[in-house]
N, C-alpha and C. Protein backbone atom coordinates (compact mmCIF):
# COMPACT_ATOMS: atom_id res chain seq x y z
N UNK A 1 -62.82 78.29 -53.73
CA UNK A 1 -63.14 79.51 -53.02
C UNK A 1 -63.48 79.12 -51.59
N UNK A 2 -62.85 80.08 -50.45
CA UNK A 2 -62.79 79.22 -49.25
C UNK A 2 -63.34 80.87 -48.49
N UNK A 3 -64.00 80.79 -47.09
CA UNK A 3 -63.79 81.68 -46.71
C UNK A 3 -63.04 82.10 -45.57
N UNK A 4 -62.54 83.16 -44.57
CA UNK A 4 -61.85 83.36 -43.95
C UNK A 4 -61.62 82.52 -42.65
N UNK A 5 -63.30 81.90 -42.59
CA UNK A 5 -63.65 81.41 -41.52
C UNK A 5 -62.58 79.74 -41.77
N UNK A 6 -62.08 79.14 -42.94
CA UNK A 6 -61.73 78.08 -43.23
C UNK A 6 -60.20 77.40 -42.44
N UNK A 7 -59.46 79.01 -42.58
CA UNK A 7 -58.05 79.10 -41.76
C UNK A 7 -58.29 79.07 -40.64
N UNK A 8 -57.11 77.75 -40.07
CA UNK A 8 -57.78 77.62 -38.39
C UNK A 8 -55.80 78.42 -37.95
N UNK A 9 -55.76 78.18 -36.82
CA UNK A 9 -54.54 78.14 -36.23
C UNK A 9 -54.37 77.20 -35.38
N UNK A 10 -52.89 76.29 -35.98
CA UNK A 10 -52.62 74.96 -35.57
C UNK A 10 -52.09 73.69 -36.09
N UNK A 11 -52.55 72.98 -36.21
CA UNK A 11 -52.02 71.87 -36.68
C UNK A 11 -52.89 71.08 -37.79
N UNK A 12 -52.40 70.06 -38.16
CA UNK A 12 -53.72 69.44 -39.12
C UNK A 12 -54.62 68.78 -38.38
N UNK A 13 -54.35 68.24 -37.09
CA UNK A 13 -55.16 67.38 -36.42
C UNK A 13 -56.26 69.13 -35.71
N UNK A 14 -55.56 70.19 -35.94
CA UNK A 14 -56.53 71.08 -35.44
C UNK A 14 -57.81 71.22 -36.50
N UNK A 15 -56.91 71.01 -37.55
CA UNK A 15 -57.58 71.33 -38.85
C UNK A 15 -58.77 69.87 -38.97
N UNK A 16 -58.42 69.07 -38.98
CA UNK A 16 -59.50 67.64 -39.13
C UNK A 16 -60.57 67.66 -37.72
N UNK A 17 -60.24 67.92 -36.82
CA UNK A 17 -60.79 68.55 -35.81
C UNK A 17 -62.52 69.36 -35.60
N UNK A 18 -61.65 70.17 -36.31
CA UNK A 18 -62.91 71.33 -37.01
C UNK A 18 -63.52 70.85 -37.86
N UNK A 19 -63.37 70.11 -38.96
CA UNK A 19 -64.22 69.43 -39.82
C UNK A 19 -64.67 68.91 -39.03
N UNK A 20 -64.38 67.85 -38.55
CA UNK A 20 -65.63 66.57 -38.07
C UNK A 20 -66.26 67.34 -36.67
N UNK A 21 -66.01 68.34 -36.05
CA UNK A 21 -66.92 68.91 -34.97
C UNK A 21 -67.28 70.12 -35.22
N UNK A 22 -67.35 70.67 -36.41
CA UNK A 22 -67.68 72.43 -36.37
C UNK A 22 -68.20 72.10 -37.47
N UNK A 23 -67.57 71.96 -38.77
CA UNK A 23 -68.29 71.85 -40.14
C UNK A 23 -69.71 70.68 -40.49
N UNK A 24 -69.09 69.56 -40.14
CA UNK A 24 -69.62 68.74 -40.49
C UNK A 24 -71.32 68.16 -39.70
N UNK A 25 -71.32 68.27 -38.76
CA UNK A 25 -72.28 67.85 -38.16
C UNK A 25 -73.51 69.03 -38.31
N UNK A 26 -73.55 70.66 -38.51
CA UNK A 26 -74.31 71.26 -39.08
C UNK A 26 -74.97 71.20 -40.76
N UNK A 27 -73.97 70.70 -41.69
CA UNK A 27 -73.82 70.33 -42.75
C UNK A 27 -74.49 69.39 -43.02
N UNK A 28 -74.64 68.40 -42.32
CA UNK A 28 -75.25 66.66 -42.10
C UNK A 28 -76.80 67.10 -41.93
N UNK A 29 -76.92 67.72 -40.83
CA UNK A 29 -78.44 68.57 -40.27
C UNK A 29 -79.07 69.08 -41.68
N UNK A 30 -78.30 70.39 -42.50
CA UNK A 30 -78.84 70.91 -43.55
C UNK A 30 -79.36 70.24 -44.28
N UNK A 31 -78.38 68.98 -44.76
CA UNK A 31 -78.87 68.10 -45.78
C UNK A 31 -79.72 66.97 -45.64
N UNK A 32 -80.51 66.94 -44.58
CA UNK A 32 -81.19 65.53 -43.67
C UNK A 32 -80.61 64.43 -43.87
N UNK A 33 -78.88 64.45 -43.41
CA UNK A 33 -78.62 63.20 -43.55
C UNK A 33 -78.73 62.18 -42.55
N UNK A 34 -79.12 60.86 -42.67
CA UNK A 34 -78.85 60.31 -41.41
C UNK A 34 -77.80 59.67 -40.66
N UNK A 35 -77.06 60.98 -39.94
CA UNK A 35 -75.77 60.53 -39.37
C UNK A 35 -76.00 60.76 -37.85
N UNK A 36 -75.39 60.25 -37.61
CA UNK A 36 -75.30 60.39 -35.56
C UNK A 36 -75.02 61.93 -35.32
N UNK A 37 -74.34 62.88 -36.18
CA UNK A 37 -73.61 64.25 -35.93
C UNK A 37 -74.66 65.10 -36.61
N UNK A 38 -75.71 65.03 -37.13
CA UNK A 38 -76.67 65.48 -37.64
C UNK A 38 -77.77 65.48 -36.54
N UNK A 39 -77.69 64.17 -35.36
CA UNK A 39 -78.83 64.22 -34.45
C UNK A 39 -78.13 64.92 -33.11
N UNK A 40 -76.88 64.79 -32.59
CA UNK A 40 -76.09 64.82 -31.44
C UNK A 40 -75.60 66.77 -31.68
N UNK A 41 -75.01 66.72 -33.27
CA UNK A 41 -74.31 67.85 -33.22
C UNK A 41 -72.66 67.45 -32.95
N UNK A 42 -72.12 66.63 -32.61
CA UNK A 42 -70.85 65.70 -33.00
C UNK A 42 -70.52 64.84 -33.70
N UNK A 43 -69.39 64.82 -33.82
CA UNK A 43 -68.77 63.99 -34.52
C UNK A 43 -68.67 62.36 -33.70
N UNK A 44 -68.97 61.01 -34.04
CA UNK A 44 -69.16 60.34 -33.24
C UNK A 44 -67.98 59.15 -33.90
N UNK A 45 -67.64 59.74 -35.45
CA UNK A 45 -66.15 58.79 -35.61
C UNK A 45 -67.40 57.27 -37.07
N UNK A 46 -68.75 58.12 -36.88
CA UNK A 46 -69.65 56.99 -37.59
C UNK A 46 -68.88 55.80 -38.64
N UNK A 47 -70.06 55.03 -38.95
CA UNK A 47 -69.69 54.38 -39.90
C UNK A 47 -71.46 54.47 -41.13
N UNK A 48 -71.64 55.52 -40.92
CA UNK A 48 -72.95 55.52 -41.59
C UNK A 48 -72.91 56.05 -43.10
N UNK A 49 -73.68 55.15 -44.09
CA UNK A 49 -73.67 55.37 -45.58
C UNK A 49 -73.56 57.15 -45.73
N UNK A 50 -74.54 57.87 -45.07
CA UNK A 50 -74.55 59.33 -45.24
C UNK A 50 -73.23 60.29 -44.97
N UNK A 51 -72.05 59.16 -44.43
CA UNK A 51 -71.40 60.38 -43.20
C UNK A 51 -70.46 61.04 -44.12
N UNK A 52 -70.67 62.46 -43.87
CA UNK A 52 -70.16 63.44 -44.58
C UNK A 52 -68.88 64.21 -44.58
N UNK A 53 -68.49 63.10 -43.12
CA UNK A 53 -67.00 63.57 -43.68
C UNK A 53 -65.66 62.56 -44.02
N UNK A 54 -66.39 61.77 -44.57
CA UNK A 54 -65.66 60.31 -45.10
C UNK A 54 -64.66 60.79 -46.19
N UNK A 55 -64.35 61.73 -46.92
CA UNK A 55 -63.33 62.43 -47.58
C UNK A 55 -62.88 63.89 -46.97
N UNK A 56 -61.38 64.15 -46.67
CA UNK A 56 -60.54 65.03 -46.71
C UNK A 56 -59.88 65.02 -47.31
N UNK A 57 -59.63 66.06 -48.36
CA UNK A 57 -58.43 66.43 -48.94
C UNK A 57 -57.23 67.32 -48.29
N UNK A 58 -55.85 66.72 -48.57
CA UNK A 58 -54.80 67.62 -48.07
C UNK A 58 -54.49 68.13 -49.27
N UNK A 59 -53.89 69.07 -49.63
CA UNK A 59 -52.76 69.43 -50.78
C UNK A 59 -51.54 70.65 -50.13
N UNK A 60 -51.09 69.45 -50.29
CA UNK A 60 -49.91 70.18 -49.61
C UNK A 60 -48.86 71.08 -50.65
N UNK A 61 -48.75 70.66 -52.30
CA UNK A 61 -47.76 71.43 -53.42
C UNK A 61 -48.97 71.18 -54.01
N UNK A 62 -48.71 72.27 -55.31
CA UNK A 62 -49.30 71.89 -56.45
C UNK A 62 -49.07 70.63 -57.65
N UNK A 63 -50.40 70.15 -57.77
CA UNK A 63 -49.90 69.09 -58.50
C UNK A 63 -49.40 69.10 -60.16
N UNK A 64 -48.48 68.45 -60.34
CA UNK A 64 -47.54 68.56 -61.56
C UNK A 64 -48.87 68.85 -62.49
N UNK A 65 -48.11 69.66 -63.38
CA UNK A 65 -48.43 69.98 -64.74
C UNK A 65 -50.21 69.91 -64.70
N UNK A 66 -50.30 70.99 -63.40
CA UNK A 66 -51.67 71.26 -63.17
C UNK A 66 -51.78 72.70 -62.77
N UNK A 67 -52.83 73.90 -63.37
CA UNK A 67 -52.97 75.06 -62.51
C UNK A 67 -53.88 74.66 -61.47
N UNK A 68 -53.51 75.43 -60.52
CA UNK A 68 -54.54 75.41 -59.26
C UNK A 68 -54.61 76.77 -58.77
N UNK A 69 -55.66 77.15 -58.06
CA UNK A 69 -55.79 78.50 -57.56
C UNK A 69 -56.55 78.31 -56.12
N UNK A 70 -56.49 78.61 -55.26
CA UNK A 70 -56.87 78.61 -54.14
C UNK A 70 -56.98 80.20 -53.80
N UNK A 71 -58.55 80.61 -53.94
CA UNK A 71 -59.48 81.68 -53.76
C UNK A 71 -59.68 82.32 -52.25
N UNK A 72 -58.99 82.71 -51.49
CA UNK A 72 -59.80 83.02 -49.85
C UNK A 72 -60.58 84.25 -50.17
N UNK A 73 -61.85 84.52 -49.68
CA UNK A 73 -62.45 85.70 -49.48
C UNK A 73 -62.52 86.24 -48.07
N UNK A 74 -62.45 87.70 -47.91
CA UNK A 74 -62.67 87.98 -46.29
C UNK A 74 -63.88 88.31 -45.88
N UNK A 75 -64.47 87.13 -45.62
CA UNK A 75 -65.59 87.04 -45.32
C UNK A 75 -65.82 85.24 -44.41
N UNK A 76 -66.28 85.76 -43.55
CA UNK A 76 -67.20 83.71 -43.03
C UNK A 76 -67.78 83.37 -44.16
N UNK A 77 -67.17 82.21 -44.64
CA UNK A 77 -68.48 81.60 -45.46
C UNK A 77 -69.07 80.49 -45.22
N UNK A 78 -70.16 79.56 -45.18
CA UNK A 78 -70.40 78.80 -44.67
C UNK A 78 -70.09 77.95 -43.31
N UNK A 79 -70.04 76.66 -43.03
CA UNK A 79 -69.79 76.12 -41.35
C UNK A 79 -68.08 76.20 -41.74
């Protein structure tokens, strides 16, 4: 379940973009992690045990002999 706010317009590097400078560094803050983008509010590229955006997933097809559903609501939801 994703919300409206999730669809960017652009590219994937627009898309990874926004994670590591819009999502992530508020996210880091919420959770008191200790990352550089949690104190700065950027993304600084870390190498810190906490850093929260050390996984992206792409999915580009569905994967074999798997259902998947991808939920948008129209609504902002979270960063």
């Amino acid at each position: 379940i994703a919300g409206r706010n999730k669809i960017i317009e652009g590219d994937i590097n627009t898309a990874i973009k926004r994670i590591k400078d819009w999502a992530s560094p508020p996210n880091a803050r919420r959770l008191n992690f200790k990352t550089p983008c949690a104190d700065s509010g950027f993304c600084s590229d870390c190498n810190s045990p906490d850093r929260i955006c050390r996984i992206i997933t792409i999915i580009e097809r569905k994967p074999r002999l798997t259902d998947f559903e991808v939920i948008l609501i129209n609504e902002d939801l979270g960063f």
